[in-house]
Protein backbone atom coordinates (compact mmCIF):
# COMPACT_ATOMS: atom_id res chain seq x y z
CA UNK A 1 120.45 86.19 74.25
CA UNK A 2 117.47 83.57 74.59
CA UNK A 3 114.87 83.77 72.10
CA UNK A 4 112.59 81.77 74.13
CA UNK A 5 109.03 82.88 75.25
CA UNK A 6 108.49 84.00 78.27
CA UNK A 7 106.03 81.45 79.68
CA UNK A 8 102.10 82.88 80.88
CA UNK A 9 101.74 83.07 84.79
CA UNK A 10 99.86 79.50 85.43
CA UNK A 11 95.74 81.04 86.13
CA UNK A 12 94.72 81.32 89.34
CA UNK A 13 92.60 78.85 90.61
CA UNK A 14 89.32 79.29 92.09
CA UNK A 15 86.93 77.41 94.21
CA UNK A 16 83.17 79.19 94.38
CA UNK A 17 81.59 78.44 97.31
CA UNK A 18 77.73 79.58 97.34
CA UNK A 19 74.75 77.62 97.97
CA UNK A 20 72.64 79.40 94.96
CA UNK A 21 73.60 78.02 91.98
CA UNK A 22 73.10 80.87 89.55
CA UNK A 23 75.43 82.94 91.67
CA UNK A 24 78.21 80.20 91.18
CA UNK A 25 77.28 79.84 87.57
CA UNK A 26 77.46 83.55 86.35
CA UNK A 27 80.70 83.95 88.50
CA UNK A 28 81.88 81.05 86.48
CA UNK A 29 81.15 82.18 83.03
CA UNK A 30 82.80 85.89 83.77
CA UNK A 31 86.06 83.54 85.12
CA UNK A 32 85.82 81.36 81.78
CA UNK A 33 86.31 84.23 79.80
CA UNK A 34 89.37 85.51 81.30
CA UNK A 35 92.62 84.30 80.67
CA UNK A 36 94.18 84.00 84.30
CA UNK A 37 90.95 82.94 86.42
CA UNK A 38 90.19 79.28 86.66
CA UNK A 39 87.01 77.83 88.51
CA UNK A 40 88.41 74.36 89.44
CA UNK A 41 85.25 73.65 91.68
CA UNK A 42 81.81 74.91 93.25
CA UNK A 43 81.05 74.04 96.66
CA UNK A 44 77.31 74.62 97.58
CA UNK A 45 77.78 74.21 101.44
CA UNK A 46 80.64 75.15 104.22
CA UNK A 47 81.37 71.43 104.62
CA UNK A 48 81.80 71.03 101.25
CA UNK A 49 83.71 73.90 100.57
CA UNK A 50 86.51 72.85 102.97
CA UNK A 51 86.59 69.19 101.82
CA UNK A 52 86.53 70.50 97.94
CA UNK A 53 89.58 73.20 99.51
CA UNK A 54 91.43 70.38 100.54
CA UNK A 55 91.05 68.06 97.23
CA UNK A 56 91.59 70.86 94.81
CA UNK A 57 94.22 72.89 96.55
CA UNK A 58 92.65 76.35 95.05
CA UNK A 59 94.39 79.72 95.70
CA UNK A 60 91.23 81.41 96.19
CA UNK A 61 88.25 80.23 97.25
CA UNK A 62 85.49 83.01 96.71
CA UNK A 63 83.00 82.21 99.91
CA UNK A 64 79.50 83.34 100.67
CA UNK A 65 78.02 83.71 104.48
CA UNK A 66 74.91 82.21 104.82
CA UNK A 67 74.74 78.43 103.21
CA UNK A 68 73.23 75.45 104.73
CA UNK A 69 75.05 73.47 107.79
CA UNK A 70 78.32 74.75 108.28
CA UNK A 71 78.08 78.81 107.02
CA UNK A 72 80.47 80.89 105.37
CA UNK A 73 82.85 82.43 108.57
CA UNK A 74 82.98 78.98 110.02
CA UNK A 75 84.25 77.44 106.95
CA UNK A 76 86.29 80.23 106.42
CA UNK A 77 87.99 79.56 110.19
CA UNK A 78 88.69 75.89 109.08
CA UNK A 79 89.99 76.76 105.55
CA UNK A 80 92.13 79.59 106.96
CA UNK A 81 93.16 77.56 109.82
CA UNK A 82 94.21 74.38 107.61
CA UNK A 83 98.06 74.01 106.17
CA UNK A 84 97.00 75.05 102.60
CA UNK A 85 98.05 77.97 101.04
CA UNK A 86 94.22 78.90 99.77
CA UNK A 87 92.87 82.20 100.55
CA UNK A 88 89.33 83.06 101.52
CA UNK A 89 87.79 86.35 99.52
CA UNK A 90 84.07 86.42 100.90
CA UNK A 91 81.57 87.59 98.34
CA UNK A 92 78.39 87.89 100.20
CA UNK A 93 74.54 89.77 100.09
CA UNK A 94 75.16 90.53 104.05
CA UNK A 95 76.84 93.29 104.62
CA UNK A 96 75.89 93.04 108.00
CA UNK A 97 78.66 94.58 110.95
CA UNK A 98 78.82 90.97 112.61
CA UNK A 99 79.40 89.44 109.40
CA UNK A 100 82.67 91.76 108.25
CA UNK A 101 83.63 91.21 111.34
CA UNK A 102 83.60 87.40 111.80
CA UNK A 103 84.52 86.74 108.18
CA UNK A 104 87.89 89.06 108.64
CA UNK A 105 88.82 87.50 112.62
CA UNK A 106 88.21 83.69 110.92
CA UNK A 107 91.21 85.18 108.96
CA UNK A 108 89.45 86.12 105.38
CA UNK A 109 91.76 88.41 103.06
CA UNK A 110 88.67 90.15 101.91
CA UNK A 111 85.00 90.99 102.16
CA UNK A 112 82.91 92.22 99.30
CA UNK A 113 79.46 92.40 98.52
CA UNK A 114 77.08 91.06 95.72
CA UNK A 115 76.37 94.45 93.86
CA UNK A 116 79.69 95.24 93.13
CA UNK A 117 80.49 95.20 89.80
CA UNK A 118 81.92 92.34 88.31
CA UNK A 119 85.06 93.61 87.23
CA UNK A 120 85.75 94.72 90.37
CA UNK A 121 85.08 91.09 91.99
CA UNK A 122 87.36 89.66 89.76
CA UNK A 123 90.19 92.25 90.56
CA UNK A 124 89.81 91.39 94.47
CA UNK A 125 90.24 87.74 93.39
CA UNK A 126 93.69 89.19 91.82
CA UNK A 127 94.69 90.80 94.40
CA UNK A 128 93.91 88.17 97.17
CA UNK A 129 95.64 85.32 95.03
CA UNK A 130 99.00 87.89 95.07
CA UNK A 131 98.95 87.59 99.07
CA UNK A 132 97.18 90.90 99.62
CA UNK A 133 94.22 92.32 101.38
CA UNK A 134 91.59 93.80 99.87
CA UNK A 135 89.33 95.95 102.40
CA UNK A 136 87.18 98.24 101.21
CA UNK A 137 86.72 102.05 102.71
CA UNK A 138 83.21 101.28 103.54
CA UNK A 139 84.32 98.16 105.21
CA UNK A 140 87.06 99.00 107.30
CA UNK A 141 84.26 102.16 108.69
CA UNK A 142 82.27 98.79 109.56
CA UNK A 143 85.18 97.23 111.13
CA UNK A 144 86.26 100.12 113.20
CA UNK A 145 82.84 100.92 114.23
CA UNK A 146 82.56 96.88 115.57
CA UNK A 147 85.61 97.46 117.25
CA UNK A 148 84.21 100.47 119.06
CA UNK A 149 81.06 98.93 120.21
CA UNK A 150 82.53 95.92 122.00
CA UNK A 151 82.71 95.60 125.73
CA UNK A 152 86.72 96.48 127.23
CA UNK A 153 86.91 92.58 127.52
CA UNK A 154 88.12 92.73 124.06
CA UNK A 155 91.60 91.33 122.77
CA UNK A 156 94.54 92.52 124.51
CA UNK A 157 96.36 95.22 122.18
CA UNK A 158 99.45 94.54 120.53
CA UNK A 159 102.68 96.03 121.66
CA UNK A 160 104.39 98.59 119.37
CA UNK A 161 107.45 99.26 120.29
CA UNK A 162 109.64 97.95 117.95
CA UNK A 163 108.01 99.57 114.76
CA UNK A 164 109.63 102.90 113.74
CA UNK A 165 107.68 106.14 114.23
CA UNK A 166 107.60 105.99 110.36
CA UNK A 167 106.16 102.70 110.30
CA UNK A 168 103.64 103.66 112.84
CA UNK A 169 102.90 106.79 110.28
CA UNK A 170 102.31 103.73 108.05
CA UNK A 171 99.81 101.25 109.95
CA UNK A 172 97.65 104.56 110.81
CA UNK A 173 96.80 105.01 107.61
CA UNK A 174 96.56 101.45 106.61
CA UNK A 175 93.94 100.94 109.53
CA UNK A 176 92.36 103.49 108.01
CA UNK A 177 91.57 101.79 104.93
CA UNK A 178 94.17 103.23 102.38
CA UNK A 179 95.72 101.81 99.79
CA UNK A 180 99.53 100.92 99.16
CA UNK A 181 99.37 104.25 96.03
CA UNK A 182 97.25 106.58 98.70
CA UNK A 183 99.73 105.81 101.35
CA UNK A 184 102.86 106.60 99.03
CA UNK A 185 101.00 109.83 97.81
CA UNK A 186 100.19 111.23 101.36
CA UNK A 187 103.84 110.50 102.93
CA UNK A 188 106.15 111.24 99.50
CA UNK A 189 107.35 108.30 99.07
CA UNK A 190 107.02 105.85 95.89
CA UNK A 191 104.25 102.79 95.89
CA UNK A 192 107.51 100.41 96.17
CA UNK A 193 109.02 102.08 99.51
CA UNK A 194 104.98 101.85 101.24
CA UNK A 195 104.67 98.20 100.13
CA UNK A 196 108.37 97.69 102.04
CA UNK A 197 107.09 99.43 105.03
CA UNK A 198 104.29 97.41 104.92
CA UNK A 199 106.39 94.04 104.87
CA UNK A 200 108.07 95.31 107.69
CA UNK A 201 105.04 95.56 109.85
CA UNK A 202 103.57 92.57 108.84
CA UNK A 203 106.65 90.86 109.83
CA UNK A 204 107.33 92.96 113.34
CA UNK A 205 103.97 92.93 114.53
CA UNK A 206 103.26 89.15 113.30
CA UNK A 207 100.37 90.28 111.43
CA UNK A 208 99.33 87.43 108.46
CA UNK A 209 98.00 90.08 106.54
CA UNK A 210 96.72 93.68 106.11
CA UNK A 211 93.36 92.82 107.69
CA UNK A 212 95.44 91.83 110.90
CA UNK A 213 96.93 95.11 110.42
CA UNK A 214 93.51 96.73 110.26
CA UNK A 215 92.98 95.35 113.55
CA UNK A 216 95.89 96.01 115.34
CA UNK A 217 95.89 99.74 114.35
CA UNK A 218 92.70 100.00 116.28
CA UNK A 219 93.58 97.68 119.21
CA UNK A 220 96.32 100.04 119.64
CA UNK A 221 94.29 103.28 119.77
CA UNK A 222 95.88 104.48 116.32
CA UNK A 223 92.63 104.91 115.08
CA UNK A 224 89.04 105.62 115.93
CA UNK A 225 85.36 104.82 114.83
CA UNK A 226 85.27 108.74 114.33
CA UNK A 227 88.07 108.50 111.43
């Protein structure tokens, strides 16, 4: 048997994009004093926040909306467009409809606002530097409710028929903004089995992440702005 140490998870590096520099310096401080956060730059503009992405190769880059030039969802478009394996978590004061909803289409993992509390912002960085999604309740209403007040021109929906009716049991309630433990506790099944399910349909339906999933369930009439 080895006796060696199990080496510490390398922190996960962060890029704060925000063109007010007290908001990038208190997120910074919170980061410093965590153990598996690392701000490895601050980007005050869009431009800069995609030229920094590309230097610094962060896993996260925590992005505001509204900066000088080149805004938030635009940068977030280019970022999420790029060949890098960074992942855009939008921390904004706009809570606006037409903001979740360009942030998450420009391909965002998340969208949180500025009065949450900071443990909470920190947890969402967590989560979207593992490869998930983080989408609030309150957001994904927003989301649905864009959805539901755009013109039939809209994006074509997404064929279903190779996902299993259980898997379609799954991306209902995933559009409708639960998580991985809420799904496993309404269908009796452990938090391990709805996270497979959920690999499943991101691979079947060719979905990059649970926002995309979000999407699809109400492109595909699965769920409505009344849910």
């Amino acid at each position: 048997m080895s006796n060696e140490t199990p080496r510490a998870a390398a922190p996960v590096r962060v890029l704060l994009a925000d063109d007010q520099p007290l908001v990038r310096t208190a997120l910074r401080m919170v980061m410093a004093d965590t153990d598996d956060l690392d701000v490895v730059g601050e980007a005050g503009t869009g431009d800069e926040a995609i030229r920094l992405t590309a230097e610094l190769a962060p896993d996260v880059v925590v992005m505001d909306i509204r900066m000088p030039g080149m805004n938030g969802i635009e940068a977030t478009g280019n970022i999420t467009a790029g060949s890098g394996a960074a992942h855009v978590l939008v921390l904004t004061t706009f809570d606006d409809d037409e903001y979740v909803y360009g942030a998450l289409r420009a391909g965002a993992a998340g969208f949180l606002v500025k009065d949450m509390a900071l443990d909470d912002i920190l947890a969402a960085v967590r989560v979207v530097a593992a490869g998930d999604a983080l989408i609030a309740p309150s957001v994904t209403r927003r989301l649905i409710k864009e959805f539901a007040g755009r013109p039939a021109s809209s994006p074509p929906q997404r064929p279903l028929t190779a996902i299993t009716g259980r898997e379609r049991e799954v991306l209902v309630l995933v559009g409708s903004g639960l998580s991985n433990a809420e799904i496993a506790e309404r269908l009796f099944i452990s938090v391990a089995t709805a996270k497979t399910y959920l690999t499943r349909l991101l691979a079947k339906l060719g979905a990059r992440d649970r926002v995309q999933l979000v999407i699809m369930a109400y492109e595909a009439g699965l769920v409505s702005a009344a849910r």
